[in-house]
C-alpha atoms as a PDB file:
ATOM      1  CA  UNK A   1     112.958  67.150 128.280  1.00  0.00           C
ATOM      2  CA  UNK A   2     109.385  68.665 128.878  1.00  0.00           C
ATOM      3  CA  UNK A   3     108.497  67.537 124.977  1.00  0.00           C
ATOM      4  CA  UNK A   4     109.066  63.966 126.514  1.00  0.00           C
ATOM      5  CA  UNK A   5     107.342  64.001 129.941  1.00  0.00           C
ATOM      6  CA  UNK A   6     104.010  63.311 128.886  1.00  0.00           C
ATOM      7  CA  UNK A   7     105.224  60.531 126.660  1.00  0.00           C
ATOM      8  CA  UNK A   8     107.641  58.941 129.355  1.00  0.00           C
ATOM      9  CA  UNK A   9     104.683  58.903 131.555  1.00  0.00           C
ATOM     10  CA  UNK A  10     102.195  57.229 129.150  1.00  0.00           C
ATOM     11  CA  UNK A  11     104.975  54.401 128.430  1.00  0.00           C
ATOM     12  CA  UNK A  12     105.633  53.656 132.177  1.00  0.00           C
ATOM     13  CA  UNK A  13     101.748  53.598 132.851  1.00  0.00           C
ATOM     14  CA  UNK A  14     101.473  50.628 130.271  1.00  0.00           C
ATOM     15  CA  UNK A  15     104.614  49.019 130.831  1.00  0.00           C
ATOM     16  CA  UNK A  16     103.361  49.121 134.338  1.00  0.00           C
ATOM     17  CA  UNK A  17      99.791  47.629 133.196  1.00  0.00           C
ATOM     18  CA  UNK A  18     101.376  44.755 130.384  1.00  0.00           C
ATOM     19  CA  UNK A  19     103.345  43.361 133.961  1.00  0.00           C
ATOM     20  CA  UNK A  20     100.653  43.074 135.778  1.00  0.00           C
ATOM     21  CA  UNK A  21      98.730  41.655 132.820  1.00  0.00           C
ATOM     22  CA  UNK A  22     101.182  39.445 132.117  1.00  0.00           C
ATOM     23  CA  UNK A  23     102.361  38.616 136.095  1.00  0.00           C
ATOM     24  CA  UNK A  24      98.395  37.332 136.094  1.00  0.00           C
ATOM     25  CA  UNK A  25      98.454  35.473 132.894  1.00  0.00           C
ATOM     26  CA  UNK A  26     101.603  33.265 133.435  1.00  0.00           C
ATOM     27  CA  UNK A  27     100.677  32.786 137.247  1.00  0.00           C
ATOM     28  CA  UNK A  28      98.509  29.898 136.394  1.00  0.00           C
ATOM     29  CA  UNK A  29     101.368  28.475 133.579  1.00  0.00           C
ATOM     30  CA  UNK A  30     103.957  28.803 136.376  1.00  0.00           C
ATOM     31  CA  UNK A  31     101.852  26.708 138.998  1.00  0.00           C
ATOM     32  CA  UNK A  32     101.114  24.158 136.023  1.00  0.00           C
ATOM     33  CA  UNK A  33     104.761  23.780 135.450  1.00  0.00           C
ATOM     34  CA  UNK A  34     105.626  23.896 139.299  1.00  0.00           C
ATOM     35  CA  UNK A  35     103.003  21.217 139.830  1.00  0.00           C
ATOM     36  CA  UNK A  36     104.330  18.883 136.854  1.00  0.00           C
ATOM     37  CA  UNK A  37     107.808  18.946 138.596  1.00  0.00           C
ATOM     38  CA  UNK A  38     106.234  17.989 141.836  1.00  0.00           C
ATOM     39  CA  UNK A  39     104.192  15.168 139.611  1.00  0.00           C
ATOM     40  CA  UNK A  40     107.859  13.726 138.116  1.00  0.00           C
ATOM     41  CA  UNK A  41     110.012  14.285 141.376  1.00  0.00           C
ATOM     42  CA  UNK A  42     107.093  12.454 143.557  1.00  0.00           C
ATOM     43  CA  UNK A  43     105.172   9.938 141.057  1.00  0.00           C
ATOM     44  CA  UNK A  44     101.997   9.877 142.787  1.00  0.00           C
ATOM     45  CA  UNK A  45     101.169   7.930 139.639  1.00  0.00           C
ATOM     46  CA  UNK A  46     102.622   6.947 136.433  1.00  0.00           C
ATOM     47  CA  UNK A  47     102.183   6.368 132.382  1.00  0.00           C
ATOM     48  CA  UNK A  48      99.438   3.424 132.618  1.00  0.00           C
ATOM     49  CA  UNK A  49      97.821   3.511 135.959  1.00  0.00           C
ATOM     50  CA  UNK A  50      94.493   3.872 136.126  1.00  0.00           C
ATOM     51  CA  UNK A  51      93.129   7.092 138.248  1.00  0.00           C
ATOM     52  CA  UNK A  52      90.189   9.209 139.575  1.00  0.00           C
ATOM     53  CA  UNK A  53      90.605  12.626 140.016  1.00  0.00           C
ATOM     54  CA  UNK A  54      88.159  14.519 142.483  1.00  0.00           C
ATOM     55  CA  UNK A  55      85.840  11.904 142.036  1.00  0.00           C
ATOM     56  CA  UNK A  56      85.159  13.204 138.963  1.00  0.00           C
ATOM     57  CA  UNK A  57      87.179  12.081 135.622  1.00  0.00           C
ATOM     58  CA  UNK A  58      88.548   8.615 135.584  1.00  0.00           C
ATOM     59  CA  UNK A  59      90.953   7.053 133.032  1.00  0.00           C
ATOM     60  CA  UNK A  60      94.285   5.522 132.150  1.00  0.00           C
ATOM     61  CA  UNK A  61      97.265   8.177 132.389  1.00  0.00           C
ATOM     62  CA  UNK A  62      99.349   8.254 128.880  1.00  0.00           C
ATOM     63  CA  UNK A  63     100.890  11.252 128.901  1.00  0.00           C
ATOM     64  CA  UNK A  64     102.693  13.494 131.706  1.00  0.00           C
ATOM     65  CA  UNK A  65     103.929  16.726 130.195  1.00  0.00           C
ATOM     66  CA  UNK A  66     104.874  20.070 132.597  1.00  0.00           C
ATOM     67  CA  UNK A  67     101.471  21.763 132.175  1.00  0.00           C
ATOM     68  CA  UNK A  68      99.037  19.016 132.309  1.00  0.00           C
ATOM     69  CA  UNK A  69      98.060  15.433 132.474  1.00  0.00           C
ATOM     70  CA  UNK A  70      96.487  13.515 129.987  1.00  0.00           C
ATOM     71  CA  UNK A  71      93.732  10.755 130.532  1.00  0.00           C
ATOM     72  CA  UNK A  72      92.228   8.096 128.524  1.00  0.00           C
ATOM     73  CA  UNK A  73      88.439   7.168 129.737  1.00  0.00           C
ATOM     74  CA  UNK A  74      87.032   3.633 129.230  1.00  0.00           C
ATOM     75  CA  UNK A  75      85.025   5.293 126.056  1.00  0.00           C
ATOM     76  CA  UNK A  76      88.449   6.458 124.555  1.00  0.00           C
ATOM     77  CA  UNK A  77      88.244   9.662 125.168  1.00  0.00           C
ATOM     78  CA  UNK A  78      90.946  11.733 126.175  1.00  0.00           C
ATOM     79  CA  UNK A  79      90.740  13.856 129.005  1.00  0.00           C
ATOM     80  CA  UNK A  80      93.140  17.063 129.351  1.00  0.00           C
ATOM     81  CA  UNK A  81      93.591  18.142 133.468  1.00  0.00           C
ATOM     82  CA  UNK A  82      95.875  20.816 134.175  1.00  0.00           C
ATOM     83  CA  UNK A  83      98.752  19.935 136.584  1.00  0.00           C
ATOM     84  CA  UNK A  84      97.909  22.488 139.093  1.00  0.00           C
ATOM     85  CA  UNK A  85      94.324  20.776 139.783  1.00  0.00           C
ATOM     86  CA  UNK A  86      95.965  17.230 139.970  1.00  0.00           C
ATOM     87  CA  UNK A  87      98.254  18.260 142.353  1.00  0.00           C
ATOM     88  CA  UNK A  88      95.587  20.166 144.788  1.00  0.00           C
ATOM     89  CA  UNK A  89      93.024  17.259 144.572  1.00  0.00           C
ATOM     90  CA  UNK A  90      92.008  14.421 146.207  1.00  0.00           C
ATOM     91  CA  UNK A  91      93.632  11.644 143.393  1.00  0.00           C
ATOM     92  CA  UNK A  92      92.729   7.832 143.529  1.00  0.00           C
ATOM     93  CA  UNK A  93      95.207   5.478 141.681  1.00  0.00           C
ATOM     94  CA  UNK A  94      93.909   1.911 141.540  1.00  0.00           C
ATOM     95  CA  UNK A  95      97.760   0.937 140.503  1.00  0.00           C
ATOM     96  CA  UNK A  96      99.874   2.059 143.243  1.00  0.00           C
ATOM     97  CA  UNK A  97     101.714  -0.198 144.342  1.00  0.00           C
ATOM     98  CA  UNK A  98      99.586  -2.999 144.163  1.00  0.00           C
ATOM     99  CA  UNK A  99      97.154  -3.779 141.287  1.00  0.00           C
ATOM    100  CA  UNK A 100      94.598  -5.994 142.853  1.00  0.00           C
ATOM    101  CA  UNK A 101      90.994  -4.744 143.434  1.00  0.00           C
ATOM    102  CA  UNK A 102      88.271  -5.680 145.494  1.00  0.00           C
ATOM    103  CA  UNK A 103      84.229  -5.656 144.344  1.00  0.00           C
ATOM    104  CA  UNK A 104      81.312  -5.622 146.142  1.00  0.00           C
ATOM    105  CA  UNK A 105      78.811  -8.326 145.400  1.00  0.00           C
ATOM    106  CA  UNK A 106      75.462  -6.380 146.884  1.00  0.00           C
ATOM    107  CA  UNK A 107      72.274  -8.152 146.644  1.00  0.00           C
ATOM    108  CA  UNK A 108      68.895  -7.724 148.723  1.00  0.00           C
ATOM    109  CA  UNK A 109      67.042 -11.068 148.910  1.00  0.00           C
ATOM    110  CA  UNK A 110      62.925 -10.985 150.492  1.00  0.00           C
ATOM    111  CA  UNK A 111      62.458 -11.888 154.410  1.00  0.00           C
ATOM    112  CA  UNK A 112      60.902 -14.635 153.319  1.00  0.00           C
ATOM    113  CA  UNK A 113      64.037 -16.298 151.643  1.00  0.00           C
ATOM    114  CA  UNK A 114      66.393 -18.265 153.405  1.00  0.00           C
ATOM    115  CA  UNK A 115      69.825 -16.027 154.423  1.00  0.00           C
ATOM    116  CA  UNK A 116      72.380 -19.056 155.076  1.00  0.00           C
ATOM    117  CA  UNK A 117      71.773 -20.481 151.398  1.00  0.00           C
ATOM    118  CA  UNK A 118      71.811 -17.143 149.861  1.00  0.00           C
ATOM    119  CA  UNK A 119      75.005 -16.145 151.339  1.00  0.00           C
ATOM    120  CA  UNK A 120      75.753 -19.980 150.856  1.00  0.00           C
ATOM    121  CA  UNK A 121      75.379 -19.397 146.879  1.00  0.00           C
ATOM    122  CA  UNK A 122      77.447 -16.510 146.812  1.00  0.00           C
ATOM    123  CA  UNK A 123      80.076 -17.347 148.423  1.00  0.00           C
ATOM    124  CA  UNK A 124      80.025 -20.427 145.752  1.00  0.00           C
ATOM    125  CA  UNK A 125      79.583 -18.188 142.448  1.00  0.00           C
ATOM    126  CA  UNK A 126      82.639 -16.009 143.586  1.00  0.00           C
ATOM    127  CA  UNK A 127      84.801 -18.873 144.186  1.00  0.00           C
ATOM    128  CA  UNK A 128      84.098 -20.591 141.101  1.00  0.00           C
ATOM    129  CA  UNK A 129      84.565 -17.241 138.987  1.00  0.00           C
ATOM    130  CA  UNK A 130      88.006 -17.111 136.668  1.00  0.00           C
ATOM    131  CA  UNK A 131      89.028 -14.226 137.721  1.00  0.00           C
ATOM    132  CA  UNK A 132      88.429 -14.397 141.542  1.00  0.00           C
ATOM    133  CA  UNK A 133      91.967 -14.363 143.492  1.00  0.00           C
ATOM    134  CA  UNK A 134      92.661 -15.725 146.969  1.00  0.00           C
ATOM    135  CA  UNK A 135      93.401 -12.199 148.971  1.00  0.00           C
ATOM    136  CA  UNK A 136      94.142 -14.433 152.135  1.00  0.00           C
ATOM    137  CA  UNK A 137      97.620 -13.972 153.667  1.00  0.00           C
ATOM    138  CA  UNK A 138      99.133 -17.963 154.897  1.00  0.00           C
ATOM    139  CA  UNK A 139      98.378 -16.633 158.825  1.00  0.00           C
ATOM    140  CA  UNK A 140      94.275 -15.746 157.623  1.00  0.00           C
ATOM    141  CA  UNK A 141      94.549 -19.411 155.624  1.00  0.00           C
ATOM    142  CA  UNK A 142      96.233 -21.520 158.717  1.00  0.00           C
ATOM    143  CA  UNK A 143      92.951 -19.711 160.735  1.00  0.00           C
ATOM    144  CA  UNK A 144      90.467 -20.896 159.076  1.00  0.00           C
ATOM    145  CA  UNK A 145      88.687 -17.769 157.493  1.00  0.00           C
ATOM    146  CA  UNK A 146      86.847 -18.104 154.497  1.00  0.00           C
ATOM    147  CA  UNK A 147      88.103 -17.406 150.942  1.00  0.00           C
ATOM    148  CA  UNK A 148      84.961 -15.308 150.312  1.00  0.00           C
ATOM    149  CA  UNK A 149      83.296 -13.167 153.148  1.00  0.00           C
ATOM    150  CA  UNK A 150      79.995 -12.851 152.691  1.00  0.00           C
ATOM    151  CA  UNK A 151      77.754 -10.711 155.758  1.00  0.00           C
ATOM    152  CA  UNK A 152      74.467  -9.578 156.211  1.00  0.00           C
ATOM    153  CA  UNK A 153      75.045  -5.554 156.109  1.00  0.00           C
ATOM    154  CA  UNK A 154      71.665  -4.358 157.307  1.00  0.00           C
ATOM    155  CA  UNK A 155      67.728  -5.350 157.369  1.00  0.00           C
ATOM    156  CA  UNK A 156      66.078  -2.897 155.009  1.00  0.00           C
ATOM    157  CA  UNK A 157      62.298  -1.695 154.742  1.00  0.00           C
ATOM    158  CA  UNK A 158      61.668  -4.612 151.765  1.00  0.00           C
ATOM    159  CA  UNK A 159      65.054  -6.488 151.796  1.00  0.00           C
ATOM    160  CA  UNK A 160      67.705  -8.484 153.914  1.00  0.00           C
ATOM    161  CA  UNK A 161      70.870  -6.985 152.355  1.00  0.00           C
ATOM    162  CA  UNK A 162      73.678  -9.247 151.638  1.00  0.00           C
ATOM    163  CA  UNK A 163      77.554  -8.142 150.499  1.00  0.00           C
ATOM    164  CA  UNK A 164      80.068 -10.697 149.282  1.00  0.00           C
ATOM    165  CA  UNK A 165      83.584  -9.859 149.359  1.00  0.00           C
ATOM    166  CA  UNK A 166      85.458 -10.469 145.779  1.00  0.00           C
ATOM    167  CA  UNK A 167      88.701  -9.747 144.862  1.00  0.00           C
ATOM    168  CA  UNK A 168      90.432  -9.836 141.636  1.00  0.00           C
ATOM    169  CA  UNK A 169      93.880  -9.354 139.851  1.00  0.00           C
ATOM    170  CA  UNK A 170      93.367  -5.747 138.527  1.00  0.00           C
ATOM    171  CA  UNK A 171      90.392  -3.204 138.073  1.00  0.00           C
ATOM    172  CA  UNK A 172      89.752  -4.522 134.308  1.00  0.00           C
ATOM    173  CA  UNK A 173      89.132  -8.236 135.753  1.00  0.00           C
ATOM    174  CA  UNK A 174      87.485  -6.390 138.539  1.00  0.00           C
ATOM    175  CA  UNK A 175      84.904  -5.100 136.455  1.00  0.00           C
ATOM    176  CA  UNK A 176      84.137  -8.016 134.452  1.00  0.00           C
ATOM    177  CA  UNK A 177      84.081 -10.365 137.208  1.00  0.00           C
ATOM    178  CA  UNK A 178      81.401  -8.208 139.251  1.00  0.00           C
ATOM    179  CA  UNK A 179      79.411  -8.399 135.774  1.00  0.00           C
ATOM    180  CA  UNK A 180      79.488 -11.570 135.493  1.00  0.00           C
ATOM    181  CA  UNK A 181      78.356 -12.578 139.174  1.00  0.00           C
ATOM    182  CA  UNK A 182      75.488 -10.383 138.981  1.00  0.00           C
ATOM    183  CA  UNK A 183      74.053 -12.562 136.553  1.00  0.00           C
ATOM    184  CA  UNK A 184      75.335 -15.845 138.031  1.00  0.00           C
ATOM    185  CA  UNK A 185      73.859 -15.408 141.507  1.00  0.00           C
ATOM    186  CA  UNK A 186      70.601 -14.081 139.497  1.00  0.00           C
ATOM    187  CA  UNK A 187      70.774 -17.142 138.117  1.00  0.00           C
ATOM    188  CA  UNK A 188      71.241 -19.424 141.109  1.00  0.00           C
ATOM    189  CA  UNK A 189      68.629 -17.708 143.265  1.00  0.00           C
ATOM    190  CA  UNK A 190      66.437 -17.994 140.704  1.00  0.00           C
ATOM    191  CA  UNK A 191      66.725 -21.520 140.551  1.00  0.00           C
ATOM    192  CA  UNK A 192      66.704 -21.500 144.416  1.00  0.00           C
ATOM    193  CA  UNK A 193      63.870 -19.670 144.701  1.00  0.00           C
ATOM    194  CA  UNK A 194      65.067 -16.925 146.710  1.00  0.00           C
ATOM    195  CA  UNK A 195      63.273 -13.715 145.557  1.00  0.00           C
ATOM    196  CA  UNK A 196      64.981 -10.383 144.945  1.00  0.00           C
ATOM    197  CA  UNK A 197      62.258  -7.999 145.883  1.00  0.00           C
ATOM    198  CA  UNK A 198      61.555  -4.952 143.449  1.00  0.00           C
ATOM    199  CA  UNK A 199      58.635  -2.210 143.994  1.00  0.00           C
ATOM    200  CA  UNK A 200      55.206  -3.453 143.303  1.00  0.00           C
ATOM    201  CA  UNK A 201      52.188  -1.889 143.774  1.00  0.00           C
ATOM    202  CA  UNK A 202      48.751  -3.114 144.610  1.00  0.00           C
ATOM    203  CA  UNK A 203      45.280  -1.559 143.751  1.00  0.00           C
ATOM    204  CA  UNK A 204      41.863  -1.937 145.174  1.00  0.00           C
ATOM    205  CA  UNK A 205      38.702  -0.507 144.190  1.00  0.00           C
ATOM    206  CA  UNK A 206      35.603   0.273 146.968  1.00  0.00           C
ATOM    207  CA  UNK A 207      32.106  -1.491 145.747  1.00  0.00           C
ATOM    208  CA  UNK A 208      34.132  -3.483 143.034  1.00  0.00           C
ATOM    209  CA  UNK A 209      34.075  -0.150 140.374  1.00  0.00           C
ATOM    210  CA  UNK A 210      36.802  -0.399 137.759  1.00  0.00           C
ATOM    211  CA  UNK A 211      37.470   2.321 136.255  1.00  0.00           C
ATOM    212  CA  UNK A 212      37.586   2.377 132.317  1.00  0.00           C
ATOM    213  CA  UNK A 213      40.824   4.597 131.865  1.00  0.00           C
ATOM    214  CA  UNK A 214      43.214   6.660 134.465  1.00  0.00           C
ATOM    215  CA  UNK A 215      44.641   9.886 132.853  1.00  0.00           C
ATOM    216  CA  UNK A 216      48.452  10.953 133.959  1.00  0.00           C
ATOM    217  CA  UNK A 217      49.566  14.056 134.829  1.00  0.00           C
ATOM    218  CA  UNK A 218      47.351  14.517 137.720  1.00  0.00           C
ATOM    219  CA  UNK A 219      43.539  14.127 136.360  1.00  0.00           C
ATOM    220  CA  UNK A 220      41.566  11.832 137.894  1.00  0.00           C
ATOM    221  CA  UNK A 221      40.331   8.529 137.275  1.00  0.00           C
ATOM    222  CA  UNK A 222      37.170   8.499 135.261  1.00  0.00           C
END
């Protein structure tokens, strides 16, 4: 019916427009959902492990749901990642498969110092830590290698950089055992006297003139 061409055409023109409208709108719900199958079927991680996605947001999974993931960070916050960017990034999981975790002890000491009883001391503090486990299998143990690496990594411009090797039961023990050796080998250098160099600066003055003040932000010294 001519009365009903104009009409017919005006309805398939926006039926034609709402699909594609709506084809765009549920493409990114569909990959979500697609993506949290993939999640349950695989299990690159589960409710309670502890993960880093992209680098970027790190927490405690708690809930898995078909569109999206949810995270808990170490301030209690809870973090909300779609499926479809878990499953297309790089994911760490510090509880797959095995829990334990190993920290890096790094500490520069000066040239001056001596190396042997710094790494010495280290090697000591990690050992005598709670929370430090024996990562040694019995073939390592029968050889003779030590409980607690500890190497020089490099000679920097101020500092001979030492790294001890400690490992502990899971990433919460993890945390507070690297804490807590910080401040013991702080301690125990201390008491060694081996210095821990930090920037200093040194000023001279030509013909002994002090200057009464120095003014920031780029004036000069009057």
């Amino acid at each position: 019916m001519p009365e009903f061409k104009t009409l017919g055409q005006s309805l398939l023109a926006g039926a034609g427009i709402v699909t594609v409208i709506g084809g765009l709108a549920s493409q990114q719900v569909l990959s979500n959902i697609v993506s949290g199958f993939l999640i349950v079927f695989f299990r690159p991680f589960r409710i309670g492990d502890r993960i880093t996605e992209n680098n970027t947001w790190t927490g405690v999974v708690e809930d898995i749901t078909l569109r999206e993931t949810l995270l808990r960070d170490f301030e209690n916050d809870r973090i909300v990642i779609p499926n479809s960017l878990v499953s297309s990034q790089v994911l760490v999981n510090a509880n797959h498969t095995d829990d334990r975790v190993c920290k890096f002890i790094g500490v520069g000491i000066g040239y001056g110092s001596d190396t042997d009883q710094a790494m010495v001391i280290m090697a000591e503090e990690v050992k005598a830590h709670p929370l430090h486990v024996d990562n040694r299998t019995p073939d390592e143990v029968s050889q003779g290698l030590p409980e607690v690496p500890v190497r020089v990594l490099g000679l920097g411009a101020s500092s001979v950089n030492l790294r001890a090797w400690a490992w502990a039961a899971n990433p919460a023990d993890g945390f507070v055992m690297q804490c807590d050796l910080f401040r013991d080998i702080k301690r125990r250098f201390d008491a060694a006297g081996i210095e821990i160099p930090f920037p200093q600066t040194t000023v001279s003055f030509a013909d002994d003139t002090v200057p009464v003040a120095v003014r920031s932000s780029g004036d000069r010294a009057e």
